[in-house]
C-alpha atoms as a PDB file:
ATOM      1  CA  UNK A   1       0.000   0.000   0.000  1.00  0.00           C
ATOM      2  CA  UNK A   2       1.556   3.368  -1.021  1.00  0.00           C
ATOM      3  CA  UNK A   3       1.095   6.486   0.794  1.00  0.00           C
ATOM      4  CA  UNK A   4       3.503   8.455   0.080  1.00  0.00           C
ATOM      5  CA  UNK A   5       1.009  11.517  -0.924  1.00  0.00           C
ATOM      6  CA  UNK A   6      -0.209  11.030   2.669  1.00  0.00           C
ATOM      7  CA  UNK A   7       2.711  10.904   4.316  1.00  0.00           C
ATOM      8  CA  UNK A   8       4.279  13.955   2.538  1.00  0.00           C
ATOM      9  CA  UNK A   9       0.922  15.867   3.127  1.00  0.00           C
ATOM     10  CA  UNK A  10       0.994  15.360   6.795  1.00  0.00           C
ATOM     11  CA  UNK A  11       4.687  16.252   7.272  1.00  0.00           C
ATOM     12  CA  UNK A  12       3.671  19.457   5.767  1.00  0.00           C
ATOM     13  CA  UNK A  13       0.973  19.916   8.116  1.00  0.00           C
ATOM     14  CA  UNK A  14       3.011  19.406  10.921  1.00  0.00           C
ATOM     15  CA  UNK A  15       6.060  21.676   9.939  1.00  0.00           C
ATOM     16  CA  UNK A  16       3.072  24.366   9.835  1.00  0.00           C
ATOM     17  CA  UNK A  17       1.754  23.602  13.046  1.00  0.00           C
ATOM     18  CA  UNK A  18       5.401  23.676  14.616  1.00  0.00           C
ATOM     19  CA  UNK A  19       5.499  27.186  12.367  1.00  0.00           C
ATOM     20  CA  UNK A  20       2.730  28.687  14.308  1.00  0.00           C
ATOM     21  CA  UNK A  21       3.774  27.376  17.688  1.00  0.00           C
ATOM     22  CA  UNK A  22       7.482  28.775  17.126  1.00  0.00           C
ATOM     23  CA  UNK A  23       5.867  31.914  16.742  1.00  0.00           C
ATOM     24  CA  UNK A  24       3.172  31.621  20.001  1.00  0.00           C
ATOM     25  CA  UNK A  25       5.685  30.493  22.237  1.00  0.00           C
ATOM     26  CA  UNK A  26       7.941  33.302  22.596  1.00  0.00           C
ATOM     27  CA  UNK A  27       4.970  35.919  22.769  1.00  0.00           C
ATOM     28  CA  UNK A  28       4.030  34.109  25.976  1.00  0.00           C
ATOM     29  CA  UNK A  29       7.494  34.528  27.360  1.00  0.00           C
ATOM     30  CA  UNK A  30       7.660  37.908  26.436  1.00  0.00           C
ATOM     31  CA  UNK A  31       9.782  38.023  23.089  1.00  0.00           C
ATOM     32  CA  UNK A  32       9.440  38.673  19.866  1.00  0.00           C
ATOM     33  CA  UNK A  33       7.565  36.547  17.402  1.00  0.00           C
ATOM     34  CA  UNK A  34      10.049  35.568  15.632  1.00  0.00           C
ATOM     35  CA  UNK A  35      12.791  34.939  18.036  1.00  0.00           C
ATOM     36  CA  UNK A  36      12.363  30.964  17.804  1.00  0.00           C
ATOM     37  CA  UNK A  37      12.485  30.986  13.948  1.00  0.00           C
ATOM     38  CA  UNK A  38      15.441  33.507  14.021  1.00  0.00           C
ATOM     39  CA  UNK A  39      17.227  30.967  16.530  1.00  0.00           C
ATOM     40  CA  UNK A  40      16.564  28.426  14.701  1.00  0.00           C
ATOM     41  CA  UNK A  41      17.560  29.562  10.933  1.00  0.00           C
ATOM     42  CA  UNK A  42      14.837  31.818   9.809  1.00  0.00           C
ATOM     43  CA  UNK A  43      13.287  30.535   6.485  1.00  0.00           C
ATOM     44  CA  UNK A  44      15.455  27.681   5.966  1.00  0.00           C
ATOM     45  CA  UNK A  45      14.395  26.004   9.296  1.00  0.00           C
ATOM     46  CA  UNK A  46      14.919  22.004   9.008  1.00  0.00           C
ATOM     47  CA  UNK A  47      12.450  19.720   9.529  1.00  0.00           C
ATOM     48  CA  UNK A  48      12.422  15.815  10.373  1.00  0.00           C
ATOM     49  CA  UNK A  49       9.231  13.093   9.701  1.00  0.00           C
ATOM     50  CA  UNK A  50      10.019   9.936  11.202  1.00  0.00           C
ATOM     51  CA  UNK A  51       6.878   7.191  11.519  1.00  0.00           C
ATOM     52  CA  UNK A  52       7.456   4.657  14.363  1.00  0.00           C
ATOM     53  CA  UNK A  53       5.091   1.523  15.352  1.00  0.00           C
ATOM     54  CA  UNK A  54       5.779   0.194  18.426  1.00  0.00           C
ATOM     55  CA  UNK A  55       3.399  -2.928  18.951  1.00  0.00           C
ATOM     56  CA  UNK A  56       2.079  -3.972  22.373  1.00  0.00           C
ATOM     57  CA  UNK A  57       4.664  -6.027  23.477  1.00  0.00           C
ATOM     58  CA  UNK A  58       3.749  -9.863  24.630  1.00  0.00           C
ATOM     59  CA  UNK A  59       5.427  -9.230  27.545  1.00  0.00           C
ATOM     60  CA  UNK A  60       6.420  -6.226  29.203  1.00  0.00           C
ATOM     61  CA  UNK A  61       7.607  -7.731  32.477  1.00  0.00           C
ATOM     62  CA  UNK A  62      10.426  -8.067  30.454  1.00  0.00           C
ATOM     63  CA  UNK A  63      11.084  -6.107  28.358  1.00  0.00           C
ATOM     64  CA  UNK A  64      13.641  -3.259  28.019  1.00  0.00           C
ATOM     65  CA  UNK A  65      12.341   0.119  26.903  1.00  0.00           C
ATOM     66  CA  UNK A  66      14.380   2.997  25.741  1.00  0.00           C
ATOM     67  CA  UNK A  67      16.979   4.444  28.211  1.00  0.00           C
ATOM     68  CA  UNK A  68      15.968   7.388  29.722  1.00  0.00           C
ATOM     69  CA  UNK A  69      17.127  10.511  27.266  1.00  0.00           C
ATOM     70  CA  UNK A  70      16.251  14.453  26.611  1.00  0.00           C
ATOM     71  CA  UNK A  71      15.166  15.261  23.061  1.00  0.00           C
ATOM     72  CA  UNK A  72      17.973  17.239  21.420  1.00  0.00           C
ATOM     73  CA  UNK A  73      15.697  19.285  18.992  1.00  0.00           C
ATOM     74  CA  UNK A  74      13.065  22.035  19.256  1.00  0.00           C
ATOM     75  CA  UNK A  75      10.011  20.890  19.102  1.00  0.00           C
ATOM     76  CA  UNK A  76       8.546  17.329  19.295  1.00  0.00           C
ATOM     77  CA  UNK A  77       5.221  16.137  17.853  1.00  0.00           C
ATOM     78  CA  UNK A  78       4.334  12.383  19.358  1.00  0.00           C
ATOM     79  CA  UNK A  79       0.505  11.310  18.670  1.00  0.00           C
ATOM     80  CA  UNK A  80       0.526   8.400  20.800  1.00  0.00           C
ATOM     81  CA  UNK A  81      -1.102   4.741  20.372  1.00  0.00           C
ATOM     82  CA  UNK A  82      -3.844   5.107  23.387  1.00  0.00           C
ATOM     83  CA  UNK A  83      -3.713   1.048  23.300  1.00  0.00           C
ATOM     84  CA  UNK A  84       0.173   1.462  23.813  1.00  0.00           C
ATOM     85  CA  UNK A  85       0.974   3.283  27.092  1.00  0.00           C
ATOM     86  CA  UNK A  86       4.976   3.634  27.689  1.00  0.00           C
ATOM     87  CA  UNK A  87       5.537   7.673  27.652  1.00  0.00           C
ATOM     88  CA  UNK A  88       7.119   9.169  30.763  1.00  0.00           C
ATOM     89  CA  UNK A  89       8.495  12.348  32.026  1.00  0.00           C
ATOM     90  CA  UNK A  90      10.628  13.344  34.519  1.00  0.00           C
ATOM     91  CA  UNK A  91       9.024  15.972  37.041  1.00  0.00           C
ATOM     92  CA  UNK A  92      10.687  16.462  40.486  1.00  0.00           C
ATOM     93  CA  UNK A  93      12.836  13.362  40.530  1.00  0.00           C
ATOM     94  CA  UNK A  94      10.116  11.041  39.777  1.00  0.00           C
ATOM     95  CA  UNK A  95       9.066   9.054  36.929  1.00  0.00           C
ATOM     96  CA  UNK A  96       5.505  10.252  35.514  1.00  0.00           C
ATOM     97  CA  UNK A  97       3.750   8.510  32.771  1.00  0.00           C
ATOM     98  CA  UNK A  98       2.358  10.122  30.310  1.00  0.00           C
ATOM     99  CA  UNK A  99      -1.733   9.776  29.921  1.00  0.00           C
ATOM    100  CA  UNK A 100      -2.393  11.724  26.530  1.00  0.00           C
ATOM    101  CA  UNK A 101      -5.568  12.787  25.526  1.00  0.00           C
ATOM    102  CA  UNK A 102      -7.796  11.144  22.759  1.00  0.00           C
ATOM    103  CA  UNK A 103      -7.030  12.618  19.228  1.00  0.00           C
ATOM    104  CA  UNK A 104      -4.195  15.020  20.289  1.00  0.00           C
ATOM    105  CA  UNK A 105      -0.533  15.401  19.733  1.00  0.00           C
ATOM    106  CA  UNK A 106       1.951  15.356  22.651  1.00  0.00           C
ATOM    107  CA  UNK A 107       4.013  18.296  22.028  1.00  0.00           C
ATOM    108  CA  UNK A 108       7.629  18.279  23.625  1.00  0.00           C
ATOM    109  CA  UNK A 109       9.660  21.199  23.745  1.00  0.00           C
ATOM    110  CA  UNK A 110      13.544  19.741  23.445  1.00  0.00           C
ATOM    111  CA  UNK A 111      16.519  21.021  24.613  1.00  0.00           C
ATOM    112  CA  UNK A 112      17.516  23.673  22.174  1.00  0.00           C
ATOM    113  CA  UNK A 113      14.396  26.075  23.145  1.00  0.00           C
ATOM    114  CA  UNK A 114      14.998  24.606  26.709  1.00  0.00           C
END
């Protein structure tokens, strides 16, 4: 089954969402609107689509997830599996998992804005 029209569609769609948010967030910390996209390249800001599936695993008592890591980039878009639970944040020391809502993205802000 090709989708390639898809696919390429919906990476569009997301490098304009991430547009508009690069421009929202730093008006709600008091910058300029385009600080983000200045800091990140202006117009020739880079953008990555990668697709995972990650199947319910068989057993998860033992299983190995990933190691526990920061996201290098800017902005992250995740739409979660709600049939897949596994997402987890770090908040105060602790270990938090992640309990998205139905139909919406996860959006994590990586280190370079951090």
């Amino acid at each position: 089954m090709q989708r390639q029209p898809e696919v390429i569609e919906y990476g569009k769609q997301g490098v304009e969402l991430a547009g508009k948010l690069m421009k929202a967030l730093p008006i709600n910390l008091g910058l300029e609107e385009e600080f983000l996209q200045n800091a990140f390249g202006g117009d020739e800001i880079g953008a990555c689509l990668r697709l995972n599936f990650y199947p319910k695993c068989p057993h998860p008592d033992i299983t190995l997830g990933l190691s526990s890591h920061s996201d290098p980039g800017g902005i992250t878009f995740l739409l979660p599996d709600h049939d897949v639970p596994g997402l987890q944040v770090r908040k105060d020391h602790k270990w938090i998992i992640v309990n998205p809502a139905r139909h919406a993205f996860i959006v994590n802000i990586g280190d370079q804005i951090q």
